[in-house]
C-alpha atoms as a PDB file:
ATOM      1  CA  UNK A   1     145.063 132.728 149.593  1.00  0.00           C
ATOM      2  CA  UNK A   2     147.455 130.790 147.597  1.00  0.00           C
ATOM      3  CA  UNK A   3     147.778 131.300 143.846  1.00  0.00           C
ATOM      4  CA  UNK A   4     148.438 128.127 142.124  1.00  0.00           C
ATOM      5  CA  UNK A   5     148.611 127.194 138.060  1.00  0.00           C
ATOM      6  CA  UNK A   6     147.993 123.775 137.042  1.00  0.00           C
ATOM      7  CA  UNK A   7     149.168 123.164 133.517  1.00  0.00           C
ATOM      8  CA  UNK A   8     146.861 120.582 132.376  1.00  0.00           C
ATOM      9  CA  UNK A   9     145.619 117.962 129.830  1.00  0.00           C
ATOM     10  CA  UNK A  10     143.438 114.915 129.669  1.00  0.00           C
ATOM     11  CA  UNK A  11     141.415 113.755 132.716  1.00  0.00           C
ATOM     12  CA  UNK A  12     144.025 113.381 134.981  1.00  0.00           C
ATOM     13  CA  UNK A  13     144.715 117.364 135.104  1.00  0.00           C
ATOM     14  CA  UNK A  14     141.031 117.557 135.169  1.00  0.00           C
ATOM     15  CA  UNK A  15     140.750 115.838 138.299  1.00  0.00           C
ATOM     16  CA  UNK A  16     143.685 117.491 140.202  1.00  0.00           C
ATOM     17  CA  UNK A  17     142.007 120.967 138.924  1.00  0.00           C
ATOM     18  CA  UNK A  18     139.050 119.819 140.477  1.00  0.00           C
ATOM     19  CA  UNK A  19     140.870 118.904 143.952  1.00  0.00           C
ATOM     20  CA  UNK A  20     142.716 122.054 144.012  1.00  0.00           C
ATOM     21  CA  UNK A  21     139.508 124.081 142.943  1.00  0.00           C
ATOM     22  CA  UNK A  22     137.524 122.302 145.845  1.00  0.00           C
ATOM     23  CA  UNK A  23     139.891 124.407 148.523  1.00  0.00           C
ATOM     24  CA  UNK A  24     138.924 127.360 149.590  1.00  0.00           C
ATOM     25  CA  UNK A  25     142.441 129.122 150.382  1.00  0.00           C
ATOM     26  CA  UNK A  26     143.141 128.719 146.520  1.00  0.00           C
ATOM     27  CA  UNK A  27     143.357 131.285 143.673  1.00  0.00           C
ATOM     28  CA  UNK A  28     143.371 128.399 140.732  1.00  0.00           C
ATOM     29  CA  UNK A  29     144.210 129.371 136.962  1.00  0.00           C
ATOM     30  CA  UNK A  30     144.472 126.189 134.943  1.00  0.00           C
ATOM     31  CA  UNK A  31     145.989 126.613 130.936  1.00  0.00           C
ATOM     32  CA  UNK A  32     145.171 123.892 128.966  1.00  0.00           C
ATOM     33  CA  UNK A  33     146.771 122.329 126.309  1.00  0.00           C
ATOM     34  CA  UNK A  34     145.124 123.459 122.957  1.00  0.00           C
ATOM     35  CA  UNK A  35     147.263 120.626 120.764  1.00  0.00           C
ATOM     36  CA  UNK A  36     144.315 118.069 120.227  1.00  0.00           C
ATOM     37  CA  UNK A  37     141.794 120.868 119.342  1.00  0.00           C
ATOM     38  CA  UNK A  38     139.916 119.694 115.923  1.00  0.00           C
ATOM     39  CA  UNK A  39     137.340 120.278 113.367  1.00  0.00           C
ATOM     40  CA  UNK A  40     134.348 117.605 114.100  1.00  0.00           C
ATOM     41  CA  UNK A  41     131.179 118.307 111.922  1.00  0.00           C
ATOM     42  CA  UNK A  42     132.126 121.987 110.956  1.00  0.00           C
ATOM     43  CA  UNK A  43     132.459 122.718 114.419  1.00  0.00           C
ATOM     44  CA  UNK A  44     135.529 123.363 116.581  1.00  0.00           C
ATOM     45  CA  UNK A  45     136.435 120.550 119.299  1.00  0.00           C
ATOM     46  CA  UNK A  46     138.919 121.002 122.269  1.00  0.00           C
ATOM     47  CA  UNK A  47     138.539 118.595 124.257  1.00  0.00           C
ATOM     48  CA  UNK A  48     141.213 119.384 126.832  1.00  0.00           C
ATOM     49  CA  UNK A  49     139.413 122.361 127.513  1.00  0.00           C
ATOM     50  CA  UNK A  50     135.607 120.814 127.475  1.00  0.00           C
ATOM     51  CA  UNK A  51     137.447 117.891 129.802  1.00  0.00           C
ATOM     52  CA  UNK A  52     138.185 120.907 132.620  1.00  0.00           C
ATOM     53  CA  UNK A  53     135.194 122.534 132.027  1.00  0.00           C
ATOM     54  CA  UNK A  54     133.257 119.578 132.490  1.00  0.00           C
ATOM     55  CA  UNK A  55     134.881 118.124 135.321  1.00  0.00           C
ATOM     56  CA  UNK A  56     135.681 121.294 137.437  1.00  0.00           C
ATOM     57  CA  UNK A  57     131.389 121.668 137.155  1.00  0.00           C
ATOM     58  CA  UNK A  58     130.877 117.993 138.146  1.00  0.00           C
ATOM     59  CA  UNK A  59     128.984 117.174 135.312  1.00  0.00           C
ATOM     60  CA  UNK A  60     131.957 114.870 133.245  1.00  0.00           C
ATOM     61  CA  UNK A  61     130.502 111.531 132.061  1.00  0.00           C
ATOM     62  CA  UNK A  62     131.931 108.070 133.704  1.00  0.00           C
ATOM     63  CA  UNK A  63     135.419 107.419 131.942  1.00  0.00           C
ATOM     64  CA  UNK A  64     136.324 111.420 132.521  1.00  0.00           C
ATOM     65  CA  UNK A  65     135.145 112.861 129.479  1.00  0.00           C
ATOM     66  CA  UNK A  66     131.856 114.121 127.624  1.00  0.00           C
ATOM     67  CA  UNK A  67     129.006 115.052 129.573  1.00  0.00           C
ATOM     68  CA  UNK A  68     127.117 112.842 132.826  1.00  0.00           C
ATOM     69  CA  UNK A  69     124.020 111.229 131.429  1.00  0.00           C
ATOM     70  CA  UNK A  70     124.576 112.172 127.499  1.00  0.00           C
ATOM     71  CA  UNK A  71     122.859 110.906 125.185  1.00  0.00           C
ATOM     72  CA  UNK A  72     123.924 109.955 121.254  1.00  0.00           C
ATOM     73  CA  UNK A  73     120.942 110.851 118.932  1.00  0.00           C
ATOM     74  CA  UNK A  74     122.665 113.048 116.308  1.00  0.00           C
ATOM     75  CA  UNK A  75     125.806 111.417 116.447  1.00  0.00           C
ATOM     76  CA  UNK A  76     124.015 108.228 115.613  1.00  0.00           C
ATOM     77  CA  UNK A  77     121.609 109.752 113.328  1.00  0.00           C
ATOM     78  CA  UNK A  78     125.063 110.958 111.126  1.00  0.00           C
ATOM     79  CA  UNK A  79     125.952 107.316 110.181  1.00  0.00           C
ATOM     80  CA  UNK A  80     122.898 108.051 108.008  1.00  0.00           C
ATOM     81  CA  UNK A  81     124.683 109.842 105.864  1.00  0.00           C
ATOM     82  CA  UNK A  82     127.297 108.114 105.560  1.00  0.00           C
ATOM     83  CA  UNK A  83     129.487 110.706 107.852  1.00  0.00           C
ATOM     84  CA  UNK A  84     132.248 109.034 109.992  1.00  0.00           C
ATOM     85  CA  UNK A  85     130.846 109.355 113.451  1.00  0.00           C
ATOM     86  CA  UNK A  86     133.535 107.695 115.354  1.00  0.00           C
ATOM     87  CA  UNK A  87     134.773 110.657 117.362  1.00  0.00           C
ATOM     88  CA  UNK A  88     131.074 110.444 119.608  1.00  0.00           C
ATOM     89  CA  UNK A  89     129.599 114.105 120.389  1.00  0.00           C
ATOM     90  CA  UNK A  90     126.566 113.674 122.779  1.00  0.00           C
ATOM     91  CA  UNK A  91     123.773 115.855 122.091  1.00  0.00           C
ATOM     92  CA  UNK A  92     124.314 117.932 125.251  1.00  0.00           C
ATOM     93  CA  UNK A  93     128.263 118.260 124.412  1.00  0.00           C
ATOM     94  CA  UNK A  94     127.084 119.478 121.226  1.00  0.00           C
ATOM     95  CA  UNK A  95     125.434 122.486 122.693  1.00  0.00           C
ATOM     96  CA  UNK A  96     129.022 123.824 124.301  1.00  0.00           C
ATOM     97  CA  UNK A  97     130.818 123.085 120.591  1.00  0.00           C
ATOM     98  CA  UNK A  98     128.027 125.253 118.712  1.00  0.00           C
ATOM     99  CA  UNK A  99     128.253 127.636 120.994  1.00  0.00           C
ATOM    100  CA  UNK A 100     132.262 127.858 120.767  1.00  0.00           C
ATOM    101  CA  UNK A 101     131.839 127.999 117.635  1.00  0.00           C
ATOM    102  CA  UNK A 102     129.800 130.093 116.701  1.00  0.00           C
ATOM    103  CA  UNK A 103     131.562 132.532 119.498  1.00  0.00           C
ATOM    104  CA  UNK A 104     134.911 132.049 117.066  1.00  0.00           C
ATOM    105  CA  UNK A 105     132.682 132.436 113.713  1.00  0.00           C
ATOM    106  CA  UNK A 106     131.870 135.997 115.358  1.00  0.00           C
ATOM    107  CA  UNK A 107     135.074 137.234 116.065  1.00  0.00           C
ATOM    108  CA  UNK A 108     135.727 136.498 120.148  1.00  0.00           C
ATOM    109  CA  UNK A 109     139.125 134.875 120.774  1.00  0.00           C
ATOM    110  CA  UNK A 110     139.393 131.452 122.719  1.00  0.00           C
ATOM    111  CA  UNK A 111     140.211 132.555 125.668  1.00  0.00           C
ATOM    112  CA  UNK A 112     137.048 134.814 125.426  1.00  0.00           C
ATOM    113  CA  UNK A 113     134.549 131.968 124.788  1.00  0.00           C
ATOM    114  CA  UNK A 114     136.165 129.875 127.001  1.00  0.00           C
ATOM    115  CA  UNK A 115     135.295 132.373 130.002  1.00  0.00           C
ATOM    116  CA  UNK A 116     132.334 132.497 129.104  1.00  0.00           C
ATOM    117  CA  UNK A 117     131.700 128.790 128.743  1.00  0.00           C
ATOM    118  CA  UNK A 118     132.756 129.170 132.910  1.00  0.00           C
ATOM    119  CA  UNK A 119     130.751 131.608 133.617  1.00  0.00           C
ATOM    120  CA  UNK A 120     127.772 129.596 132.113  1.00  0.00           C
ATOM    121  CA  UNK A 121     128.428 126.360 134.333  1.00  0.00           C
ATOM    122  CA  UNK A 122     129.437 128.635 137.718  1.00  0.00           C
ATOM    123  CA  UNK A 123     132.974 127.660 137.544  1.00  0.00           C
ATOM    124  CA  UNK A 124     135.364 129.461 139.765  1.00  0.00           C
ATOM    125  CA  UNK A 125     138.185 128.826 139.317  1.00  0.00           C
ATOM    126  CA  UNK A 126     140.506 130.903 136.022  1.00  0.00           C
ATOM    127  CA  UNK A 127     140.182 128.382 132.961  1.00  0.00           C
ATOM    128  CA  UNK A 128     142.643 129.488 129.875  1.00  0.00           C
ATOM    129  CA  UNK A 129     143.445 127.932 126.652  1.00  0.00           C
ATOM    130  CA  UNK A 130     147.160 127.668 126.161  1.00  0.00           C
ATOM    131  CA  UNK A 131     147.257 130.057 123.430  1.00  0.00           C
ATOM    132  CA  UNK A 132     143.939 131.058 120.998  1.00  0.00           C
ATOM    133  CA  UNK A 133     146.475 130.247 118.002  1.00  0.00           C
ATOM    134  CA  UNK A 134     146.827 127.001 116.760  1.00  0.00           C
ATOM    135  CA  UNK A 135     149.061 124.887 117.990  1.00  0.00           C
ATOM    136  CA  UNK A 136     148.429 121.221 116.660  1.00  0.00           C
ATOM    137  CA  UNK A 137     149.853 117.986 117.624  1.00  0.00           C
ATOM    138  CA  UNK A 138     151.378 115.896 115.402  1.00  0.00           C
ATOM    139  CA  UNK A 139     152.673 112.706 115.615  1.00  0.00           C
ATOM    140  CA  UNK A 140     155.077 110.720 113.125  1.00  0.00           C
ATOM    141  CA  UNK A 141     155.182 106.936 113.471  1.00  0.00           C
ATOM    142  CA  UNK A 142     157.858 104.498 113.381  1.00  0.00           C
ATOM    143  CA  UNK A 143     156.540 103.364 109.785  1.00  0.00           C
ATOM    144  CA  UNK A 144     156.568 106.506 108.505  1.00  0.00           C
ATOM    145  CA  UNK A 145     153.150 107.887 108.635  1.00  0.00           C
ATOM    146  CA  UNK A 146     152.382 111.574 109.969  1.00  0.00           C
ATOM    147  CA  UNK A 147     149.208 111.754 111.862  1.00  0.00           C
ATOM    148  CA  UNK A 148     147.018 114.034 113.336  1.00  0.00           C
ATOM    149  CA  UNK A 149     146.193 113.762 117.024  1.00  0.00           C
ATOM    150  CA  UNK A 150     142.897 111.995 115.909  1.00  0.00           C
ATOM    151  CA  UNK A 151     144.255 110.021 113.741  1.00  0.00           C
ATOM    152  CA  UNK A 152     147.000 108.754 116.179  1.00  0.00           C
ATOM    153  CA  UNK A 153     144.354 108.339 119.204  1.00  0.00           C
ATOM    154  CA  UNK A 154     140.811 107.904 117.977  1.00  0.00           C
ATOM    155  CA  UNK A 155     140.963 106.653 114.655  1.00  0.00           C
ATOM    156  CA  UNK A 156     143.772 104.038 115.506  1.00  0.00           C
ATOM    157  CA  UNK A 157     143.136 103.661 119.059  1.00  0.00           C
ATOM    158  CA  UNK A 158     146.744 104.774 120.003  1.00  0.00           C
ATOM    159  CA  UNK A 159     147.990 101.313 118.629  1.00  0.00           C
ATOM    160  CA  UNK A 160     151.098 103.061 116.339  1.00  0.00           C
ATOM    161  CA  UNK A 161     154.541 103.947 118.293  1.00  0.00           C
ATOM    162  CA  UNK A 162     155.309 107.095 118.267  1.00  0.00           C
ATOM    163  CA  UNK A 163     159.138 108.080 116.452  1.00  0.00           C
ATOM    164  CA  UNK A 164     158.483 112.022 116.458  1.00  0.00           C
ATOM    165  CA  UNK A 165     156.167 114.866 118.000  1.00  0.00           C
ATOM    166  CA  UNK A 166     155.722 118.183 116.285  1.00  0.00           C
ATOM    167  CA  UNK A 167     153.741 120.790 116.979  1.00  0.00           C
ATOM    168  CA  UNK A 168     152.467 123.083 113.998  1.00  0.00           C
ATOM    169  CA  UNK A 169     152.050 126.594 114.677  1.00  0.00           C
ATOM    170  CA  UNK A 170     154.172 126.902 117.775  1.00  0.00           C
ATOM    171  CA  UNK A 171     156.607 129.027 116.125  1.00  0.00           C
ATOM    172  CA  UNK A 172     153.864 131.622 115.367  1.00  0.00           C
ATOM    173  CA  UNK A 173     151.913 130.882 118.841  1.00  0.00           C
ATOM    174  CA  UNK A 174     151.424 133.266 121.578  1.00  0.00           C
ATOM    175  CA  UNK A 175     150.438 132.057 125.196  1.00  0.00           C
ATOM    176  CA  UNK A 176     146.466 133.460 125.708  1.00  0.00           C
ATOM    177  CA  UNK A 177     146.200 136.862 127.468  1.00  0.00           C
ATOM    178  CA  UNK A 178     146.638 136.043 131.261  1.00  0.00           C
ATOM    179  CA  UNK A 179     148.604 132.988 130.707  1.00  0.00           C
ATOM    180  CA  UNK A 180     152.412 134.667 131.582  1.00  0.00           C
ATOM    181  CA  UNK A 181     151.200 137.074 134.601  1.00  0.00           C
ATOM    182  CA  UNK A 182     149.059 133.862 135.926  1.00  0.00           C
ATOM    183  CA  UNK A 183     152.290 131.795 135.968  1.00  0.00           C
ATOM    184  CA  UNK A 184     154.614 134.703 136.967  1.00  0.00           C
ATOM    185  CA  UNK A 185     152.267 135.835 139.636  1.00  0.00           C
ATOM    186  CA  UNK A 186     151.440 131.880 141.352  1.00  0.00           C
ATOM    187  CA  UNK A 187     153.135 131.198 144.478  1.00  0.00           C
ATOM    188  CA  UNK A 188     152.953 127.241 143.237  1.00  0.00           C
ATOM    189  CA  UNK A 189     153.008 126.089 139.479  1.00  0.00           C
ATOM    190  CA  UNK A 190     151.502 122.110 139.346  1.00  0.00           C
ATOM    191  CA  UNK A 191     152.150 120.268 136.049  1.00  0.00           C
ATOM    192  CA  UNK A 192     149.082 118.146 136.172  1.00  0.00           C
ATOM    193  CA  UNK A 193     148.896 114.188 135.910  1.00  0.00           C
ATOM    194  CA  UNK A 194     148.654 114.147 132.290  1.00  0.00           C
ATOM    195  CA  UNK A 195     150.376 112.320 129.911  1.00  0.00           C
ATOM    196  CA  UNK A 196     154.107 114.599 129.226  1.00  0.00           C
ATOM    197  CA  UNK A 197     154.609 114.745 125.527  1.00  0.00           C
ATOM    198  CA  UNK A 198     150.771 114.742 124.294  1.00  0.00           C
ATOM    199  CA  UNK A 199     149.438 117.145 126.911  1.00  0.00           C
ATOM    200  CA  UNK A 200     152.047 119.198 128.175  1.00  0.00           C
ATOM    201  CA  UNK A 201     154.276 119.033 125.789  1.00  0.00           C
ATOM    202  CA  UNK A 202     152.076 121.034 123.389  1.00  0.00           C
ATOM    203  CA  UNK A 203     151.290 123.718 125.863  1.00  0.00           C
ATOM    204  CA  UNK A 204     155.383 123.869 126.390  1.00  0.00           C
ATOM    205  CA  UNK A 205     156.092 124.326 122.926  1.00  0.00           C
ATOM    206  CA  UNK A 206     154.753 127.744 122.637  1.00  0.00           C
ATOM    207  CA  UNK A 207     158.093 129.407 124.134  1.00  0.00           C
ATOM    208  CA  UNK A 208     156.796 132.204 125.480  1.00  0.00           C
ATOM    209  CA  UNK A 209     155.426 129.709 128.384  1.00  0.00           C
ATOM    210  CA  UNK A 210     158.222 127.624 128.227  1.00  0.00           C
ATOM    211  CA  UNK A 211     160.008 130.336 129.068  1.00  0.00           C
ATOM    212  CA  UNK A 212     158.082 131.293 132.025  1.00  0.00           C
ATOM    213  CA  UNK A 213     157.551 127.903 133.342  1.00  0.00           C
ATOM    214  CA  UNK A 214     161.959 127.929 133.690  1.00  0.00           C
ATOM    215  CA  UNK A 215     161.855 131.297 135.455  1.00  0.00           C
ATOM    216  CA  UNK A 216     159.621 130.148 138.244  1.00  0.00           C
ATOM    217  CA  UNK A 217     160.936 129.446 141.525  1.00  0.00           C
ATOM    218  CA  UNK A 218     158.919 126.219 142.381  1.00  0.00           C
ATOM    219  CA  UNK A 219     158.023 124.081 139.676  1.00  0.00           C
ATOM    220  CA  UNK A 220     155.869 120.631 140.598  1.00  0.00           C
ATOM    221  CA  UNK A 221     154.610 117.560 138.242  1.00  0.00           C
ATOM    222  CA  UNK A 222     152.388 114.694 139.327  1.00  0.00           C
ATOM    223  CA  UNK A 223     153.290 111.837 137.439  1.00  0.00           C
ATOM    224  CA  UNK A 224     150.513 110.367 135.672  1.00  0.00           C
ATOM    225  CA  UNK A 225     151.939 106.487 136.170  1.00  0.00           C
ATOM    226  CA  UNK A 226     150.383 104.007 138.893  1.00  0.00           C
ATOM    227  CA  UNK A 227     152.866 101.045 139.196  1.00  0.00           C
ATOM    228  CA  UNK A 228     154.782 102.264 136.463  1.00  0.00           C
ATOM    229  CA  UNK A 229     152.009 102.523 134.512  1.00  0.00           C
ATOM    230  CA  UNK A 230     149.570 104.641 132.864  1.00  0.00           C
ATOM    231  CA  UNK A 231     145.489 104.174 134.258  1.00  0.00           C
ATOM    232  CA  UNK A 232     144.409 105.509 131.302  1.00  0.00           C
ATOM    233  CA  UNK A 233     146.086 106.134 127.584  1.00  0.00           C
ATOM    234  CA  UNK A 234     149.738 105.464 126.271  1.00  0.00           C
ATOM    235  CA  UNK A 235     152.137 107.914 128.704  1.00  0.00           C
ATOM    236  CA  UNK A 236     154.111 105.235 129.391  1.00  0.00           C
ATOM    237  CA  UNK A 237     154.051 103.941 126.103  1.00  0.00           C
ATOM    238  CA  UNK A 238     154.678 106.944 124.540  1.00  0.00           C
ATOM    239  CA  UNK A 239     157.740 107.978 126.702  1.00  0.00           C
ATOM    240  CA  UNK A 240     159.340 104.684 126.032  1.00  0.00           C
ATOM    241  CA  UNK A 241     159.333 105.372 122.351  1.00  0.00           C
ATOM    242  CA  UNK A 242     160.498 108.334 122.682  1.00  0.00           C
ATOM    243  CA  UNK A 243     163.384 107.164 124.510  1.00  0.00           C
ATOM    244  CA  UNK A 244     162.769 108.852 127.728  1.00  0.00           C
ATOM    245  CA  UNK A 245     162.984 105.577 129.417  1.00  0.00           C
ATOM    246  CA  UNK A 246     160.152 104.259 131.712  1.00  0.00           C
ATOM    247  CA  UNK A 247     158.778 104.640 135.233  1.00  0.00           C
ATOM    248  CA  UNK A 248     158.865 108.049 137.177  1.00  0.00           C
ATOM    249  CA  UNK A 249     162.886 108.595 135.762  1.00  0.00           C
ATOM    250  CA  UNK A 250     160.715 108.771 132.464  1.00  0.00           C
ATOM    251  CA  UNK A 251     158.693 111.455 134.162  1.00  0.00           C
ATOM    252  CA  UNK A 252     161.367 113.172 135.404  1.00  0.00           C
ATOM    253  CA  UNK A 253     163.450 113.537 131.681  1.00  0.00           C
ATOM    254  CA  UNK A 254     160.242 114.890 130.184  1.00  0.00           C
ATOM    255  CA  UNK A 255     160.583 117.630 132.002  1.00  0.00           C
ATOM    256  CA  UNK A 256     164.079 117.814 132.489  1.00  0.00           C
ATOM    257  CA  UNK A 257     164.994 121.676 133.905  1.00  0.00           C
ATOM    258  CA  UNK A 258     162.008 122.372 134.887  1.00  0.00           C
ATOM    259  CA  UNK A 259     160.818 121.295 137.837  1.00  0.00           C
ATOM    260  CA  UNK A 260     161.996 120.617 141.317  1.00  0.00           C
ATOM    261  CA  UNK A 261     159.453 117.986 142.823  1.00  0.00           C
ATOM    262  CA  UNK A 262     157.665 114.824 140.978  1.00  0.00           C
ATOM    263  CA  UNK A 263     154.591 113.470 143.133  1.00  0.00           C
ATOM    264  CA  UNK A 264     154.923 109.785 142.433  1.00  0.00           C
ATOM    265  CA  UNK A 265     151.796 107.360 143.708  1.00  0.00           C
ATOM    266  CA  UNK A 266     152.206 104.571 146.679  1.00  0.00           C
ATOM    267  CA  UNK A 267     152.664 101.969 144.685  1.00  0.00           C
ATOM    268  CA  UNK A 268     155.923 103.586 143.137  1.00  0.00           C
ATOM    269  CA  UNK A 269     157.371 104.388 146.413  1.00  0.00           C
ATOM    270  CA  UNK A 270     160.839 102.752 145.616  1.00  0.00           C
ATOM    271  CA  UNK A 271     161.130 105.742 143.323  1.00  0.00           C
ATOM    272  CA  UNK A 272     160.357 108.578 146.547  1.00  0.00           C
ATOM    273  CA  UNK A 273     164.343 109.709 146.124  1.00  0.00           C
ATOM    274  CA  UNK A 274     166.629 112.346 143.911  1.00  0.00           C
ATOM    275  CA  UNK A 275     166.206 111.311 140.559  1.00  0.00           C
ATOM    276  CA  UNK A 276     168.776 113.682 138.510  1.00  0.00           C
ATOM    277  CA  UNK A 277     168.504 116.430 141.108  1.00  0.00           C
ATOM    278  CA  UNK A 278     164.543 115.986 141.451  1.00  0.00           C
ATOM    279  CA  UNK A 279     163.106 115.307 144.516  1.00  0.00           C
ATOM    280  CA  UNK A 280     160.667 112.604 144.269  1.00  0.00           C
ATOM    281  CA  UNK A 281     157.772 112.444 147.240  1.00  0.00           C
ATOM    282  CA  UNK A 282     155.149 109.277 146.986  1.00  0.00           C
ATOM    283  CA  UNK A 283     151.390 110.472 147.656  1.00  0.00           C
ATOM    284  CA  UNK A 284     148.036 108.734 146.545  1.00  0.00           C
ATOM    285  CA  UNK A 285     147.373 110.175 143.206  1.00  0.00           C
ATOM    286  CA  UNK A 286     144.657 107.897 142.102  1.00  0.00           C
ATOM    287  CA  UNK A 287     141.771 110.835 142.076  1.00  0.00           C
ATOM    288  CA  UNK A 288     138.943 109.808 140.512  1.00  0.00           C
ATOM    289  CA  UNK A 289     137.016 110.423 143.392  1.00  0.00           C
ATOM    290  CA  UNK A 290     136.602 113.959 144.531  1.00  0.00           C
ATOM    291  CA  UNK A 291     137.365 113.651 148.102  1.00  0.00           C
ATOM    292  CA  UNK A 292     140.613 111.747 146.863  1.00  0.00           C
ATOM    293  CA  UNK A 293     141.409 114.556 144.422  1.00  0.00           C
ATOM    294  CA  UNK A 294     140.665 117.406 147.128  1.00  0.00           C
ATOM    295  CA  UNK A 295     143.387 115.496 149.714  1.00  0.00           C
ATOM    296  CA  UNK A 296     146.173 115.046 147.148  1.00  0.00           C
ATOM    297  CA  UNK A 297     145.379 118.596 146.300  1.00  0.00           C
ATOM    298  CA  UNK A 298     145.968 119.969 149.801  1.00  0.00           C
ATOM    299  CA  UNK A 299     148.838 117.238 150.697  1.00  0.00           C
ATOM    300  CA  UNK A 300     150.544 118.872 147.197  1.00  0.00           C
ATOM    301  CA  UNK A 301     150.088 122.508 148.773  1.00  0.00           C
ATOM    302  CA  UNK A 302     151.643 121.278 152.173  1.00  0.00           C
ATOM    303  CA  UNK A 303     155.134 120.564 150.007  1.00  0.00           C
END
């Protein structure tokens, strides 16, 4: 059995922990990043970790989030009221975000409600929260303004550039029980397609896993770019503001000393080489279909 951690955000790391969950010779813990977690309707939102949940128990809707075969009653019953309903809960998803809730409103930790949000869809595979204390993205503009993850992605459809990330709390933030002896103890620690600095970089901020992530032997990301691009949200966008640069060398500085092997797609063979010490292997990574996601998963393991 081979013990592997998958730090994850977005879809993307949803779909490689589904590949990697669908082998059989795998012990899979995957920590997701807590940094876009939110207060929608008086209830608490992390949709990182309702993205893995979903998607490792093959119910995720058709773009990779929310829930297959939702529907919107309440949320469009809130525009009623006049409440701003533009960050869509479907009445099913609503069911897992009382529930969290009211898990957190009685005194369990995230990590505790989270394993037992699992347990209740048969997962079985380890799923942890990055940390159960906040740790919340935020993202200053180039004019200025200071937003909050939904702000920056919902609200204004990702449209700003991004001069700054920050991450409130991570001073005070401790990685979720299990998080350090899951990453200490795997014989292979996957950084997961996601986009670098707004779902990994979050979960890296809290030093304490940071710190682990540099002690382990055998550190591997799968970029997130097709053709230089990103399939879905701003990676590449973001990076370039940043001034990381563009392409899979972009990849590479976002996580610059700490790991040893960036999966690149096909299409961006011309980068398979060192890139500042990394070595760079090309391997289909488009994985929205499980079978695809199960072969990257075991051609990843065979690295």
């Amino acid at each position: 059995m081979t013990r592997v951690v998958e730090l994850s955000g977005g879809v993307g790391g949803a779909r490689l922990g589904r590949g990697l969950d669908s082998l059989d010779d795998v012990d899979l813990t995957v920590v997701v990043n807590v940094g876009d977690d939110l207060p929608i309707h008086g209830l608490y939102v992390s949709p990182d970790l309702d993205t893995m949940v979903y998607t490792l128990a093959g119910i995720e809707g058709p773009h990779g989030w929310g829930r297959a075969d939702d529907t919107f009653i309440a949320n469009t019953e809130l525009a009623r009221f006049g409440v701003d309903n533009r960050f869509q809960l479907g009445d099913l998803d609503l069911a897992l975000k009382i529930y969290r809730s009211h898990g957190l409103a009685q005194g369990h930790t995230l990590t505790e409600v989270t394993d037992s949000v699992r347990a209740g869809f048969a997962i079985r595979s380890t799923v942890l929260p990055a940390s159960d204390d906040p740790v919340r993205t935020m993202i200053t503009t180039t004019d200025g303004s200071r937003l909050t993850f939904r702000e920056y992605f919902v609200d204004r459809g990702h449209r700003d550039h991004v001069k700054k990330l920050d991450f409130e709390g991570d001073a005070d933030a401790n990685a979720a029980p299990g998080v350090i002896e899951a990453i200490d103890g795997a014989d292979l620690l996957v950084i997961g397609p996601s986009n670098p600095p707004l779902s990994i970089w979050p979960i890296l901020a809290i030093e304490s896993i940071a710190q682990a992530v540099r002690r382990h032997p055998h550190v591997m990301a799968v970029s997130p770019l097709i053709g230089g691009r990103a399939l879905k949200g701003p990676a590449d966008v973001v990076m370039a503001d940043l001034g990381l640069g563009s392409g899979s060398s972009a990849v590479v500085a976002s996580y610059r000393g700490l790991i040893d092997t960036l999966v690149v797609d096909i299409t961006d063979s011309d980068d398979a080489r060192d890139i500042d010490g990394v070595n760079v292997v090309a391997l289909e990574t488009r994985i929205a279909d499980r079978s695809n996601a199960a072969t990257l998963a075991r051609a990843i393991l065979s690295l």
